[in-house]
N, C-alpha and C. Protein backbone atom coordinates (compact mmCIF):
# COMPACT_ATOMS: atom_id res chain seq x y z
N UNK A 1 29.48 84.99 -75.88
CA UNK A 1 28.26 84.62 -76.59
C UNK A 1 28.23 85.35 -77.93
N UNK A 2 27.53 84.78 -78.54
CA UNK A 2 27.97 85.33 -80.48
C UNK A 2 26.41 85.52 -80.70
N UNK A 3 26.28 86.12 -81.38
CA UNK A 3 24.68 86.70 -82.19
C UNK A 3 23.62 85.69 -81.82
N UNK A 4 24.07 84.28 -82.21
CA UNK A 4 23.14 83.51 -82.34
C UNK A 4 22.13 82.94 -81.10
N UNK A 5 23.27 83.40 -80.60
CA UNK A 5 22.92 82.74 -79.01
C UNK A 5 22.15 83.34 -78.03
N UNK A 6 22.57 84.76 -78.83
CA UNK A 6 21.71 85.79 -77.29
C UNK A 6 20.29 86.17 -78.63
N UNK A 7 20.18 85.60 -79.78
CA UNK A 7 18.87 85.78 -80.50
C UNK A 7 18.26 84.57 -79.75
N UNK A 8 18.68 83.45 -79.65
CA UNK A 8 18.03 81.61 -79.51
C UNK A 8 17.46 82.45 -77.96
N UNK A 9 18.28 82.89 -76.73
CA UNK A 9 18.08 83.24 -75.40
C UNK A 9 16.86 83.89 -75.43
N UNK A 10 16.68 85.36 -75.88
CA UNK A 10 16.06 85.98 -76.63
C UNK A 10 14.38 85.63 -76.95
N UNK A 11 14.62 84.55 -78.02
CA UNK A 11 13.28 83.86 -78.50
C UNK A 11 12.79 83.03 -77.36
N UNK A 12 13.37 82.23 -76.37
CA UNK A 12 13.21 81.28 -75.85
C UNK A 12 12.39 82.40 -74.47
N UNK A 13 12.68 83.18 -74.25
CA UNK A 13 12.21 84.52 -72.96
C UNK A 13 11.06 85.05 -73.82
N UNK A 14 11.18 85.24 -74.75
CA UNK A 14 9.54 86.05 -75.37
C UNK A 14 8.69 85.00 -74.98
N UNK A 15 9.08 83.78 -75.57
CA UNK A 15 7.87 82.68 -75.77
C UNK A 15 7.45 82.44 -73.95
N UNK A 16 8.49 82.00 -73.19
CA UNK A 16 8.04 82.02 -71.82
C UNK A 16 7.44 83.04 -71.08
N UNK A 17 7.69 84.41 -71.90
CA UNK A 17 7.18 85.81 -71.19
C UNK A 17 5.54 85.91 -71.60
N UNK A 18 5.18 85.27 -72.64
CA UNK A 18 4.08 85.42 -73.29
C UNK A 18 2.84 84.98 -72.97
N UNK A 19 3.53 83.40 -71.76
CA UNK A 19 2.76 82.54 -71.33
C UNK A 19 2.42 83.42 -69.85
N UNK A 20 3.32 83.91 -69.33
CA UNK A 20 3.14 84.71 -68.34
C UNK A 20 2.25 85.44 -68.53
N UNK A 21 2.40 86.38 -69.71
CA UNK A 21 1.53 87.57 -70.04
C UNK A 21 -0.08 86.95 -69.86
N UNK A 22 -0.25 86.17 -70.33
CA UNK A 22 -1.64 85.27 -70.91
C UNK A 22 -1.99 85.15 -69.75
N UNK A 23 -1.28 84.60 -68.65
CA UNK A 23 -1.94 83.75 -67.37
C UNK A 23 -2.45 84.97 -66.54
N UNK A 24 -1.50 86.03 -66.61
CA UNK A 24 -1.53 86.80 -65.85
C UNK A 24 -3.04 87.81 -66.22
N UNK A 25 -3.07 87.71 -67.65
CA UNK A 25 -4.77 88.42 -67.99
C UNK A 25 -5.44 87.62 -67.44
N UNK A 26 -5.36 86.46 -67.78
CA UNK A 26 -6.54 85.34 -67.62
C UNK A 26 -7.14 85.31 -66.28
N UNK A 27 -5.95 85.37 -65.05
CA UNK A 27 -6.10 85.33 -63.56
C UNK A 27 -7.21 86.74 -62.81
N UNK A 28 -6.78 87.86 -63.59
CA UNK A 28 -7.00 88.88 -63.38
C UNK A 28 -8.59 89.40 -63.42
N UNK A 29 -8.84 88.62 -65.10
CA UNK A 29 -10.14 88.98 -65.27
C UNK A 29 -11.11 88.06 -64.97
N UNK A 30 -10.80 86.38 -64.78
CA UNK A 30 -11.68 85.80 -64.40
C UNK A 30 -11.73 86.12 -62.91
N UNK A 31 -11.47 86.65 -62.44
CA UNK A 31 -11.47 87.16 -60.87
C UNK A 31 -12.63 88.27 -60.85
N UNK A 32 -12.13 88.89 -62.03
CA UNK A 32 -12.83 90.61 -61.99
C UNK A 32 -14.22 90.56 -62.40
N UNK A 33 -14.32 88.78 -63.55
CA UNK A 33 -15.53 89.45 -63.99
C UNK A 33 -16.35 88.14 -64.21
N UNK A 34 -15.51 86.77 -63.46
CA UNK A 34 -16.29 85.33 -63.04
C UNK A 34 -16.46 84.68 -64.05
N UNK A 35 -16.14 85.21 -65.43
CA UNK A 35 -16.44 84.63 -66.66
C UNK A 35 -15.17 83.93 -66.75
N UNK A 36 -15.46 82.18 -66.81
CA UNK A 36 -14.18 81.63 -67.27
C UNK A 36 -13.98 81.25 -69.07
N UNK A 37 -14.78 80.92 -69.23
CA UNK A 37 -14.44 80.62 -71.15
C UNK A 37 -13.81 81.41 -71.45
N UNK A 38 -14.80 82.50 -71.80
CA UNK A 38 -14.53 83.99 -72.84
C UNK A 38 -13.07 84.28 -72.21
N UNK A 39 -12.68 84.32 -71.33
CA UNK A 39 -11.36 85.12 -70.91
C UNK A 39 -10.08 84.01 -70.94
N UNK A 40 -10.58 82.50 -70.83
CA UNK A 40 -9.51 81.80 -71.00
C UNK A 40 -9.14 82.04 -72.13
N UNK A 41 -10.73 81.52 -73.50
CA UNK A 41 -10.15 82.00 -74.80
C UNK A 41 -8.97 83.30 -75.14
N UNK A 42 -9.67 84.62 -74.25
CA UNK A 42 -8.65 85.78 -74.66
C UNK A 42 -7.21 85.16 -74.68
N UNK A 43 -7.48 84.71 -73.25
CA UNK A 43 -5.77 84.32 -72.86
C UNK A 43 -4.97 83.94 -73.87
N UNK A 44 -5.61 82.17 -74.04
CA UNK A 44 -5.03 81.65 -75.07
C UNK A 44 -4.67 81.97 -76.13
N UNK A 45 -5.16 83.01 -76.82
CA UNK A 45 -5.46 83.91 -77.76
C UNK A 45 -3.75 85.12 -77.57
N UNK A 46 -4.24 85.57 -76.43
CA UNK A 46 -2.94 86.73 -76.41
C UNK A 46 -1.47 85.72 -76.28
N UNK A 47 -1.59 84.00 -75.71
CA UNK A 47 -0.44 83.39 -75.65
C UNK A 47 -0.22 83.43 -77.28
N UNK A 48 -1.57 82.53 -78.37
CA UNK A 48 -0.82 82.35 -79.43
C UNK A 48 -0.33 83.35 -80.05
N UNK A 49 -1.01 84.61 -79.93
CA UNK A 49 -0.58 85.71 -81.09
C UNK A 49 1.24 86.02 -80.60
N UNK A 50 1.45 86.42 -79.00
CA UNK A 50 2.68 86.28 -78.80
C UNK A 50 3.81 85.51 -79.36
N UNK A 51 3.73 84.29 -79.60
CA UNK A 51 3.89 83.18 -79.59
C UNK A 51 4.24 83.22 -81.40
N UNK A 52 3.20 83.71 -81.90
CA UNK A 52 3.50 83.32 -83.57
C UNK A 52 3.80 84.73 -83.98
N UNK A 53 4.12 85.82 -82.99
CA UNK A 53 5.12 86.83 -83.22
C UNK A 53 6.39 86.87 -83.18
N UNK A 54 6.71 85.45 -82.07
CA UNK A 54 8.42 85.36 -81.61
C UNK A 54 8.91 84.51 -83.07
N UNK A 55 7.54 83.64 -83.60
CA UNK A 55 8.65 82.80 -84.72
C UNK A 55 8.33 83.63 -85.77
N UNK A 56 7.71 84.76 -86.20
CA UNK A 56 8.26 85.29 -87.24
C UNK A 56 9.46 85.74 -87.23
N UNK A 57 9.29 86.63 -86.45
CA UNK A 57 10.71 87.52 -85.47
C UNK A 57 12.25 86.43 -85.99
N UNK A 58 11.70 84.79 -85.46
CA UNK A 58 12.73 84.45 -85.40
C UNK A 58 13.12 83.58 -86.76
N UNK A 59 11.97 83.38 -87.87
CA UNK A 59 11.92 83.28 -89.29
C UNK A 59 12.86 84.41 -89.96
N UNK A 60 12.55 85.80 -89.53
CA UNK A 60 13.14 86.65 -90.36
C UNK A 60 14.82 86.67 -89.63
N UNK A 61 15.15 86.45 -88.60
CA UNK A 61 16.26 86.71 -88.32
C UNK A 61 17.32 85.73 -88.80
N UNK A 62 16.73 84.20 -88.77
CA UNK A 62 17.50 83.29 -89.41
C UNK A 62 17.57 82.83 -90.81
N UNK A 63 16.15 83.25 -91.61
CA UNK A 63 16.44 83.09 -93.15
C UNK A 63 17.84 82.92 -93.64
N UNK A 64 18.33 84.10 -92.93
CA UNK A 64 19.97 83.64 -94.25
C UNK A 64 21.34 83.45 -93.60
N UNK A 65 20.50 83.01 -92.13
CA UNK A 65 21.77 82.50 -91.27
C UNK A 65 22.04 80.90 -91.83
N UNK A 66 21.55 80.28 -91.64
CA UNK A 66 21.64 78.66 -91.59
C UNK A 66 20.23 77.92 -91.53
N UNK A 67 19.88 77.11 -92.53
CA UNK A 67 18.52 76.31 -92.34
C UNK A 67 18.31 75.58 -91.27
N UNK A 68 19.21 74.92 -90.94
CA UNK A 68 18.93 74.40 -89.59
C UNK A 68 18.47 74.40 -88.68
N UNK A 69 19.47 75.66 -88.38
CA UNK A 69 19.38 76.92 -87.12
C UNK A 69 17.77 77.81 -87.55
N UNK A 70 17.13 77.71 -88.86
CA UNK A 70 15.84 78.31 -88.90
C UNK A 70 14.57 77.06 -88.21
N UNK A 71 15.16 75.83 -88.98
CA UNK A 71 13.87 75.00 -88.83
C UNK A 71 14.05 74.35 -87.47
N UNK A 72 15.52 74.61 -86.59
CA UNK A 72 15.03 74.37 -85.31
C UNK A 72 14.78 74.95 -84.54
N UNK A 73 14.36 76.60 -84.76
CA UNK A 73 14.17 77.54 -83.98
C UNK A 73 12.90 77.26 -83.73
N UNK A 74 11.96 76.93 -85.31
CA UNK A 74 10.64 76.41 -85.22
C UNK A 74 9.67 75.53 -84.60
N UNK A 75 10.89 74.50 -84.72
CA UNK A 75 10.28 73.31 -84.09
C UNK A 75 10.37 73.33 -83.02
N UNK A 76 11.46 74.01 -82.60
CA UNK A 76 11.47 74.51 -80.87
C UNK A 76 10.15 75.46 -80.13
N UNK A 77 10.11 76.33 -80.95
CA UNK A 77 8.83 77.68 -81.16
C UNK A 77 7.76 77.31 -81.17
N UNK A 78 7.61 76.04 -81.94
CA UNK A 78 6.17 75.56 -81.94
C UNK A 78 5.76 74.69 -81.06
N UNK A 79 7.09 73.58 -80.26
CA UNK A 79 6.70 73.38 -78.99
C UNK A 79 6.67 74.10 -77.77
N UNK A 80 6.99 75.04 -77.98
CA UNK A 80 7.16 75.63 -76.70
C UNK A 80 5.91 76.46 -76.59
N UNK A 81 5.57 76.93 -77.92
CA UNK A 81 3.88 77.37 -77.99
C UNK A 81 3.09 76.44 -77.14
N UNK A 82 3.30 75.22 -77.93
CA UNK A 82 2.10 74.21 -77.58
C UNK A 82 2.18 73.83 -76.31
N UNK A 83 3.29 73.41 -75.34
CA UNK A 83 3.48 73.82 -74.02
C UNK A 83 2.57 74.47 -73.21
N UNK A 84 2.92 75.66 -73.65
CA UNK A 84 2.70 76.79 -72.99
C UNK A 84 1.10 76.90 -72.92
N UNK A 85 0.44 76.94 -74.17
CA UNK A 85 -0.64 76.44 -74.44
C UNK A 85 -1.45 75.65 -73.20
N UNK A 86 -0.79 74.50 -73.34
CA UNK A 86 -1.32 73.07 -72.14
C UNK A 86 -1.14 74.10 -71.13
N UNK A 87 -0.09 74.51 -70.74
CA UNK A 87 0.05 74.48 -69.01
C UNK A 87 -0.55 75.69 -69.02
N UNK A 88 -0.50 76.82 -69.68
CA UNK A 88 -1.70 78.06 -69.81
C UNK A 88 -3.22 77.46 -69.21
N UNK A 89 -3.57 76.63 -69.98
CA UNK A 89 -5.17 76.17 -69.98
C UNK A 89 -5.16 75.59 -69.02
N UNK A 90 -4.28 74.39 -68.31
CA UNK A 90 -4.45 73.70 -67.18
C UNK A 90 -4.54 74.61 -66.14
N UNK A 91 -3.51 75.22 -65.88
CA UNK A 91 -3.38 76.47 -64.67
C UNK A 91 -4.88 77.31 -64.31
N UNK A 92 -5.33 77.62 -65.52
CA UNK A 92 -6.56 78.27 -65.16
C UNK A 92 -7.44 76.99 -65.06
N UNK A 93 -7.58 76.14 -65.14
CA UNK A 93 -8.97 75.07 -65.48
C UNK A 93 -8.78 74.81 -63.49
N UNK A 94 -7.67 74.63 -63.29
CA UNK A 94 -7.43 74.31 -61.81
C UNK A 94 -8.09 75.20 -60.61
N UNK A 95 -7.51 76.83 -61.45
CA UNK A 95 -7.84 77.78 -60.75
C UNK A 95 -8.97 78.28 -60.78
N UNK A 96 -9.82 77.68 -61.56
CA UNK A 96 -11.36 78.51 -61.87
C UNK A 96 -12.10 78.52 -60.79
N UNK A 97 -12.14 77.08 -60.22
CA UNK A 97 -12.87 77.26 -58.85
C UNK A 97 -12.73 78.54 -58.06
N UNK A 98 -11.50 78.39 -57.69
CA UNK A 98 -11.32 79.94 -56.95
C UNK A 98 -11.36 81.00 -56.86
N UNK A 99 -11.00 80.87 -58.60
CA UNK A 99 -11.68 82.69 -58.52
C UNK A 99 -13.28 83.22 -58.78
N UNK A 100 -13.89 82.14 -59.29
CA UNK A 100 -15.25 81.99 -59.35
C UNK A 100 -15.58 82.15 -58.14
N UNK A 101 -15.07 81.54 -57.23
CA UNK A 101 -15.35 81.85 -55.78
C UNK A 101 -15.58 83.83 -55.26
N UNK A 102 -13.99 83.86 -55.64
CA UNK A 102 -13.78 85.02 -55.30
C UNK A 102 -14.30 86.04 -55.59
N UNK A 103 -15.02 85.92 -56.87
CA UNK A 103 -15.98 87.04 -57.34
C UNK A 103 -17.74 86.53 -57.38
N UNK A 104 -17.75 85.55 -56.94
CA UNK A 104 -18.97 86.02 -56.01
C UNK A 104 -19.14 85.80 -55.04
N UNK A 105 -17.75 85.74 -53.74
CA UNK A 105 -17.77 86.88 -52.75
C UNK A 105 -17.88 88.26 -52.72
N UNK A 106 -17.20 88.65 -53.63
CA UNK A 106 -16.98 90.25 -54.19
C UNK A 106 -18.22 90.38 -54.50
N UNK A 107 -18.83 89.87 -55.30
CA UNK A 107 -20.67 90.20 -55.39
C UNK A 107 -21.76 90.60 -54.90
N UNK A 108 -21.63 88.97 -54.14
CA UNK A 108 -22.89 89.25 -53.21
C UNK A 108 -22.20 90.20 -51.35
């Protein structure tokens, strides 16, 4: 494997790690604290900032490799945001019932 490849591997694991990261707040606190908006927003929020950290990251690394290899890192980056995004928001919209549940069992 040559530079490029274990950077592309690399970008492609931040952006999927990020969505993790997000779900995994999101799960945590709408559990802890029954509020679904405000905390989906966070989520979504900690996915995009992740997310438009990996394509700078991966703006600055390819600038003066090859244009190509920059503008398809992007277009890759920015779907995989937007992805992540959807299935971020769906996952919790599914799960809200339940944990709404769960914390006011924990409540009352």
């Amino acid at each position: 494997m040559n530079k490029i490849d274990i950077a592309m591997t690399l970008y492609v694991i931040v952006l999927i790690t990020a969505t993790f990261v997000s779900y995994k707040y999101g799960s945590t606190m709408i559990r802890k604290t029954g509020w679904f908006l405000p905390q989906a927003i966070i989520a979504g929020t900690i996915n995009l900032s992740l997310g438009l950290l990996a394509l700078i990251g991966w703006s600055f690394f390819t600038w003066d490799v090859n244009e190509f290899l920059f503008l398809g890192g992007l277009v890759l980056g920015v779907g995989m945001l937007v992805v992540g995004e959807a299935i971020l928001i769906s996952i919790l919209l599914f799960k809200r019932k339940k944990w709404v549940q769960h914390d006011n069992k924990t409540f009352n």
